[in-house]
PDB file of N, CA and C in Angstrom:
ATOM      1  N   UNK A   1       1.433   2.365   8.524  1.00  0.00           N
ATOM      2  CA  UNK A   1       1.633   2.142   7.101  1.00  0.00           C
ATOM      3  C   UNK A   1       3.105   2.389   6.805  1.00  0.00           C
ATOM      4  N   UNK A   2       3.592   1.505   6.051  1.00  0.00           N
ATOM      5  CA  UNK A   2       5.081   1.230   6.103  1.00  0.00           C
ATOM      6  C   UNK A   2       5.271   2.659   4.552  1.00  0.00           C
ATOM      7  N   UNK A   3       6.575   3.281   4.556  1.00  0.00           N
ATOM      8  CA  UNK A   3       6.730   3.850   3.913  1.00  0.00           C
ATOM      9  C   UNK A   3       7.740   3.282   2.859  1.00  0.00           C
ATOM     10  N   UNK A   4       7.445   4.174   1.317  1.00  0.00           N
ATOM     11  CA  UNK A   4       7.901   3.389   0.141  1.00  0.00           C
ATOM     12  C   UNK A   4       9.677   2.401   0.444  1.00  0.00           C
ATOM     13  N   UNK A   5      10.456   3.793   1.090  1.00  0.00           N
ATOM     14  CA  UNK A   5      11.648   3.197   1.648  1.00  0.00           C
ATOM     15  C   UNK A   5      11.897   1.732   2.498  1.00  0.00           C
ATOM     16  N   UNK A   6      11.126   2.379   2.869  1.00  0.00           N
ATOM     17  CA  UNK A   6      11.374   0.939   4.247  1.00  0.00           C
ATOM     18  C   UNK A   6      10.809  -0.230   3.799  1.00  0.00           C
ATOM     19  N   UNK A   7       9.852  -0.357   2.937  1.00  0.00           N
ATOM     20  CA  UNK A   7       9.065  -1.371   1.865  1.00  0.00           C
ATOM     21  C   UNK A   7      11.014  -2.136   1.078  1.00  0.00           C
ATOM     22  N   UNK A   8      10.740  -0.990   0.208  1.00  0.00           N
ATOM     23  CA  UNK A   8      12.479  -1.307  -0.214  1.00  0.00           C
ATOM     24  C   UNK A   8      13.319  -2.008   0.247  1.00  0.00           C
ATOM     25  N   UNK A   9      13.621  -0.921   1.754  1.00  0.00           N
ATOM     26  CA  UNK A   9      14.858  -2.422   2.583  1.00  0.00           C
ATOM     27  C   UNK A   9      14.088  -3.205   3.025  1.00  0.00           C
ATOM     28  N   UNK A  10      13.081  -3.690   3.195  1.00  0.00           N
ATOM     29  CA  UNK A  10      13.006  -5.182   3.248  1.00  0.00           C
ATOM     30  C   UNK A  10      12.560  -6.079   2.170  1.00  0.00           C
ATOM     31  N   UNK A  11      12.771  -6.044   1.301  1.00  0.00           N
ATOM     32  CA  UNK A  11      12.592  -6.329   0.487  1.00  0.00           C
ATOM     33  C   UNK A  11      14.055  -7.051  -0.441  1.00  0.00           C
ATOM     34  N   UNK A  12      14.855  -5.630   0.228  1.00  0.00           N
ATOM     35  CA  UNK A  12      16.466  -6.539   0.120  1.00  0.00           C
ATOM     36  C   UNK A  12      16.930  -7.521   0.809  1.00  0.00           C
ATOM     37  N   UNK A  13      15.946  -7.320   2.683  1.00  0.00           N
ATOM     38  CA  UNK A  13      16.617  -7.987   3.295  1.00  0.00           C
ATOM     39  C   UNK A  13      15.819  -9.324   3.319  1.00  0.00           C
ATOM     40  N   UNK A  14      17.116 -10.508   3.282  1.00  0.00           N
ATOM     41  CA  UNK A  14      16.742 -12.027   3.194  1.00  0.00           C
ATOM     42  C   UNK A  14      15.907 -12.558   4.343  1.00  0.00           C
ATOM     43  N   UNK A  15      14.587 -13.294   4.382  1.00  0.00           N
ATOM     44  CA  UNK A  15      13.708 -13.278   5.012  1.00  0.00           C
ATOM     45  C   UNK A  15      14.737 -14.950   5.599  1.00  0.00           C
ATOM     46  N   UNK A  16      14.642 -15.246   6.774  1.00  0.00           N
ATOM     47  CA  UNK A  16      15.519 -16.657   7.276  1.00  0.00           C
ATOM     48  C   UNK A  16      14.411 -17.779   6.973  1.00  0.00           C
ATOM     49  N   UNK A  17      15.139 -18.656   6.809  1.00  0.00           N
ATOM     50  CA  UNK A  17      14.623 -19.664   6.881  1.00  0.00           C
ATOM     51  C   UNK A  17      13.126 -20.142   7.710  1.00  0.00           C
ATOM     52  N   UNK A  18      12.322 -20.276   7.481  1.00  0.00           N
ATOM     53  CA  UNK A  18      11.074 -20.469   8.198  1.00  0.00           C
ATOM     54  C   UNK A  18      10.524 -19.649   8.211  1.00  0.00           C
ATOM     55  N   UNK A  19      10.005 -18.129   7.989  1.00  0.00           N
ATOM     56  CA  UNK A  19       9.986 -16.942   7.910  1.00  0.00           C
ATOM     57  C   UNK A  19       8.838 -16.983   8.154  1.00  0.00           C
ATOM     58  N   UNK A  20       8.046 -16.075   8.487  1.00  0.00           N
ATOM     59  CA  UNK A  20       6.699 -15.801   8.750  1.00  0.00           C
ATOM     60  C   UNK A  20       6.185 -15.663   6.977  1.00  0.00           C
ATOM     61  N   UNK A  21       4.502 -15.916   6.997  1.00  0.00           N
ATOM     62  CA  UNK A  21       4.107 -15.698   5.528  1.00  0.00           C
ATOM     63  C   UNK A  21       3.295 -14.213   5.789  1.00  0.00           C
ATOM     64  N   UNK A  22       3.528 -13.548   4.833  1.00  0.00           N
ATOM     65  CA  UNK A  22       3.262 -11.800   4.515  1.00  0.00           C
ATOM     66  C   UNK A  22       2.063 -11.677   4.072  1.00  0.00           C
ATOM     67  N   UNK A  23       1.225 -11.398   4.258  1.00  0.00           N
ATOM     68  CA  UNK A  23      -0.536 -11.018   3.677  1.00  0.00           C
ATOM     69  C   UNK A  23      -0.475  -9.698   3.644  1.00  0.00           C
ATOM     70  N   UNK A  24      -0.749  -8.978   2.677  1.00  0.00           N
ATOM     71  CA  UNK A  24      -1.419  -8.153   2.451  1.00  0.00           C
ATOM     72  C   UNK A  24      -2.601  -7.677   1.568  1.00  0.00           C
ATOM     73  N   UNK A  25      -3.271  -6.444   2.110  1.00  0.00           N
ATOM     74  CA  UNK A  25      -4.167  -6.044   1.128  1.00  0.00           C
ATOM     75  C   UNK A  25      -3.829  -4.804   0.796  1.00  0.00           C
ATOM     76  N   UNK A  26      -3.401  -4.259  -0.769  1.00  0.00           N
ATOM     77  CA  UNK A  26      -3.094  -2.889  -1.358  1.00  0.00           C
ATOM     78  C   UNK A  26      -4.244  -2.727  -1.464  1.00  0.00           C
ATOM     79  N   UNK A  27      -4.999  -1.415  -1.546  1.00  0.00           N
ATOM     80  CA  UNK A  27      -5.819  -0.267  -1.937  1.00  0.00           C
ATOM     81  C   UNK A  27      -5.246   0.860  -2.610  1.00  0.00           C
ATOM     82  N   UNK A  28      -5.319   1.240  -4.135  1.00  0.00           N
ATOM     83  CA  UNK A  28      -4.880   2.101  -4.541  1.00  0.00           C
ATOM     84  C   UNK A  28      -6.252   3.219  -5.264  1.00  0.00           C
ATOM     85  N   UNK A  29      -6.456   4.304  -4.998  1.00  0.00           N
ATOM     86  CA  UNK A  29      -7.049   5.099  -5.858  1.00  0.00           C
ATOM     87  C   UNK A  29      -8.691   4.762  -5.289  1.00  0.00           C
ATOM     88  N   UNK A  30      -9.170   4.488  -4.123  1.00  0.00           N
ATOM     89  CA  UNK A  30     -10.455   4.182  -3.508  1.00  0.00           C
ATOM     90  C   UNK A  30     -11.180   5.761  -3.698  1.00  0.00           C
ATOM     91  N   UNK A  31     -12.935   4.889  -4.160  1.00  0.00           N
ATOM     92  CA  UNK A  31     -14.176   5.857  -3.667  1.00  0.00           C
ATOM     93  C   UNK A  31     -14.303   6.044  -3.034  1.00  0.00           C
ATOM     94  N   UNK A  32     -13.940   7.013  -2.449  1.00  0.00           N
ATOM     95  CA  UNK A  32     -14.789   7.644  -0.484  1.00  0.00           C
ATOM     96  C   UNK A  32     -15.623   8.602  -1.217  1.00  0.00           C
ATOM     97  N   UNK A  33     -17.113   8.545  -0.512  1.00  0.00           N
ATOM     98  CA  UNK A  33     -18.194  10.019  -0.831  1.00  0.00           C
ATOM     99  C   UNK A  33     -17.269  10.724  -0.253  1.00  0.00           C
ATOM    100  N   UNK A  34     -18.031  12.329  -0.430  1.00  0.00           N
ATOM    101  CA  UNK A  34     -17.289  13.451   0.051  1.00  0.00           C
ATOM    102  C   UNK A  34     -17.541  13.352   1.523  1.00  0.00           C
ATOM    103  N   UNK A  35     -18.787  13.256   1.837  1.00  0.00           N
ATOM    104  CA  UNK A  35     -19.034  12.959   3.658  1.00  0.00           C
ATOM    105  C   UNK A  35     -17.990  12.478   4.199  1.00  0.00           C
ATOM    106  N   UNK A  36     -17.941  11.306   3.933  1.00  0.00           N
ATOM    107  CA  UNK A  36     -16.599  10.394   4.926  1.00  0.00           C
ATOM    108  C   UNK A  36     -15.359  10.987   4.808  1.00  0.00           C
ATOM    109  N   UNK A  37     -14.911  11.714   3.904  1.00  0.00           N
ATOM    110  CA  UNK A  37     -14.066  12.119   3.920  1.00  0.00           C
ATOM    111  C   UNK A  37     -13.835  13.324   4.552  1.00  0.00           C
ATOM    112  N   UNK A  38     -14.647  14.290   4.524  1.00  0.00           N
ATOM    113  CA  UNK A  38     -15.425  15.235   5.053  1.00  0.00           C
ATOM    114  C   UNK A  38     -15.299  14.945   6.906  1.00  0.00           C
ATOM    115  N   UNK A  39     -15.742  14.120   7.096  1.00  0.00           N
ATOM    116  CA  UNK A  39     -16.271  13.687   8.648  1.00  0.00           C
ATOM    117  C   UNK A  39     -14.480  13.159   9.248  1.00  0.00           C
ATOM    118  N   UNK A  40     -13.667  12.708   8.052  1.00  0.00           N
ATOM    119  CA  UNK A  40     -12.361  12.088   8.578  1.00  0.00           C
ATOM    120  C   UNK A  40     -11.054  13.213   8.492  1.00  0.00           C
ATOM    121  N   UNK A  41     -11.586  13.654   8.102  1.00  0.00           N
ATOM    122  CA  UNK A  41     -10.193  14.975   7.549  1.00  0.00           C
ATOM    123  C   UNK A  41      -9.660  14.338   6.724  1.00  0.00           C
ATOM    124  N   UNK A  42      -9.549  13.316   5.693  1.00  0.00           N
ATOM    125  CA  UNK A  42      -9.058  12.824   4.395  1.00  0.00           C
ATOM    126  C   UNK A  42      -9.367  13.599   3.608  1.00  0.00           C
ATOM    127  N   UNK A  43      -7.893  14.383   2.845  1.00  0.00           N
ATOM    128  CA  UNK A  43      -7.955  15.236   1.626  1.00  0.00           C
ATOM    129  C   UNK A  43      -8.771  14.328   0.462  1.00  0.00           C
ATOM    130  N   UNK A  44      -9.018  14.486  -0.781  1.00  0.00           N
ATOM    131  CA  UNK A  44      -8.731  14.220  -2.119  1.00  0.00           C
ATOM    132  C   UNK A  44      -7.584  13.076  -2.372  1.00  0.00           C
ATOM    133  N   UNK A  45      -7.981  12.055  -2.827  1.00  0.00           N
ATOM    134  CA  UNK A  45      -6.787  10.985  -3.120  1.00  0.00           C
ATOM    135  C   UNK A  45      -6.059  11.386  -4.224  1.00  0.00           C
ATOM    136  N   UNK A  46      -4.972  11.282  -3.942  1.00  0.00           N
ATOM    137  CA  UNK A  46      -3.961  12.197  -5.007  1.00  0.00           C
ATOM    138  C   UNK A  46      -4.034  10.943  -6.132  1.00  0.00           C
ATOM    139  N   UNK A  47      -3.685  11.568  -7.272  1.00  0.00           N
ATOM    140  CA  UNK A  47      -3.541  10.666  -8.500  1.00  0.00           C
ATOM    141  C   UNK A  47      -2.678   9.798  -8.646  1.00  0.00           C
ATOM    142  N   UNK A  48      -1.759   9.902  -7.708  1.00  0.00           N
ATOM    143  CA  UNK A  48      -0.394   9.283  -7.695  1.00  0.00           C
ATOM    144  C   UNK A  48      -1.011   7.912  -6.934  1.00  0.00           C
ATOM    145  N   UNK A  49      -2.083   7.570  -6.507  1.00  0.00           N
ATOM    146  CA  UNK A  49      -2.203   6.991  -5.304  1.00  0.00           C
ATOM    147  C   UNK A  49      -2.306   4.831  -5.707  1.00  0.00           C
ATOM    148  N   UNK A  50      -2.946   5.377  -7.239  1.00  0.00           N
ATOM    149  CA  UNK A  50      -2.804   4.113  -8.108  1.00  0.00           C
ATOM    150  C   UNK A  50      -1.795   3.482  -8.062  1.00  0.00           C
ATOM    151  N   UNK A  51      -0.768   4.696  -8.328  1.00  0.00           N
ATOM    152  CA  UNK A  51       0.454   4.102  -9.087  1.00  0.00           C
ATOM    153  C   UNK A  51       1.541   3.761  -7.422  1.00  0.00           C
ATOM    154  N   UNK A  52       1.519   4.738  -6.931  1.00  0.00           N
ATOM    155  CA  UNK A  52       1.770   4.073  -5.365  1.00  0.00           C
ATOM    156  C   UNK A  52       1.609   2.733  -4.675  1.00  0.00           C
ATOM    157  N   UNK A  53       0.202   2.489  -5.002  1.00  0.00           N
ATOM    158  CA  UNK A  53      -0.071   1.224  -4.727  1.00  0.00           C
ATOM    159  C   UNK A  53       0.594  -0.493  -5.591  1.00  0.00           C
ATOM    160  N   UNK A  54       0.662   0.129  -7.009  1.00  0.00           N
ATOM    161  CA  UNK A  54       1.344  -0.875  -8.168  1.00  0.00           C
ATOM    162  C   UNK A  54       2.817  -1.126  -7.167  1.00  0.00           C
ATOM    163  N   UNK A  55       3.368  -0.147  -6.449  1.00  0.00           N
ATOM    164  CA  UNK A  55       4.959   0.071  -6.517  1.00  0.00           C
ATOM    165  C   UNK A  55       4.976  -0.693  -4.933  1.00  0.00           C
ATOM    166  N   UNK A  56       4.103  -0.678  -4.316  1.00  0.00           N
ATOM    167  CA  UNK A  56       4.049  -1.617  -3.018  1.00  0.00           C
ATOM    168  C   UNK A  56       3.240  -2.894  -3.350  1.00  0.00           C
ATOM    169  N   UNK A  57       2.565  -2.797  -3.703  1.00  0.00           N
ATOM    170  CA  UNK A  57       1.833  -4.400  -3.948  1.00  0.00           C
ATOM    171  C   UNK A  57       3.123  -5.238  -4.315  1.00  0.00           C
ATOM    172  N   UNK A  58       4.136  -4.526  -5.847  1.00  0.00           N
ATOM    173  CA  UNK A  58       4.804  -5.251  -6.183  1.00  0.00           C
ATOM    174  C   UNK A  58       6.374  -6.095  -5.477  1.00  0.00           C
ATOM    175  N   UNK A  59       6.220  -4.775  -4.382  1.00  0.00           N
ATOM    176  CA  UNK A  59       6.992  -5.120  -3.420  1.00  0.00           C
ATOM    177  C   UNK A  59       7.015  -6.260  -2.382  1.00  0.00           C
ATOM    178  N   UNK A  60       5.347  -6.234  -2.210  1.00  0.00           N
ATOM    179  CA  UNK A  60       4.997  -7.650  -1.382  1.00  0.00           C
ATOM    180  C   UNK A  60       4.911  -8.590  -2.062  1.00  0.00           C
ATOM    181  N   UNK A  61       5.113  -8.853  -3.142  1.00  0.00           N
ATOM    182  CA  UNK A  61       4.383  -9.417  -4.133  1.00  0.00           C
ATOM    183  C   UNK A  61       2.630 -10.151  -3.875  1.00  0.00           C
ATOM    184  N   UNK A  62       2.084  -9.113  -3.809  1.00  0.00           N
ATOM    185  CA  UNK A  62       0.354  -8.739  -4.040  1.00  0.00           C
ATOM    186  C   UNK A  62      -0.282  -8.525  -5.097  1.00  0.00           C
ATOM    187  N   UNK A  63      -1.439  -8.304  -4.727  1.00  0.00           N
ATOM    188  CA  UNK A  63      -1.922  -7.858  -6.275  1.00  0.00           C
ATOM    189  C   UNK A  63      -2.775  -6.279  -5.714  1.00  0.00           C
ATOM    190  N   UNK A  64      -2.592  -5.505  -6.280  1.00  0.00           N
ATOM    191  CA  UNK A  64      -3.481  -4.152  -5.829  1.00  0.00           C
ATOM    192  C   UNK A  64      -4.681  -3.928  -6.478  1.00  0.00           C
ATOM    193  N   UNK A  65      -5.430  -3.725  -5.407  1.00  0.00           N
ATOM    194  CA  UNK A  65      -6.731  -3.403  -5.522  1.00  0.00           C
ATOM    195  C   UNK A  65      -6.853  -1.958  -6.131  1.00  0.00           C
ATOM    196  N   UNK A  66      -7.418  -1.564  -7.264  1.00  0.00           N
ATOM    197  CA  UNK A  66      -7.655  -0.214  -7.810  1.00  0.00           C
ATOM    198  C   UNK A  66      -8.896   0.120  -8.437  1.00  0.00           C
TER     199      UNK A  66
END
């Protein structure tokens, strides 16, 4: 998982001519029961996790799932 920075510089940097096409899927702010989370060692999704996702989707230009 690419971090907010590195999202950034590429984002500056000019994709060349012919460029590969970018797919992604954002997930921001997901239901996990407590089990799975429990069973995965995944804390509590921090609140921030929405708005995290708005700030990379918009980077790929995606749409985030919330």
């Amino acid at each position: 998982v690419p971090s907010l920075s590195a999202l950034r510089k590429r984002a500056r940097t000019p994709m060349p001519e012919g460029g590969a096409t970018v797919a992604a899927l954002v997930v921001g702010n997901p239901l996990l029961p407590e089990e799975v989370r429990e069973e995965n060692g995944w804390p509590e999704i921090a609140s921030s996790a929405e708005t995290e996702a708005g700030i990379v989707a918009e980077l790929l230009e995606a749409r985030p799932l919330t």
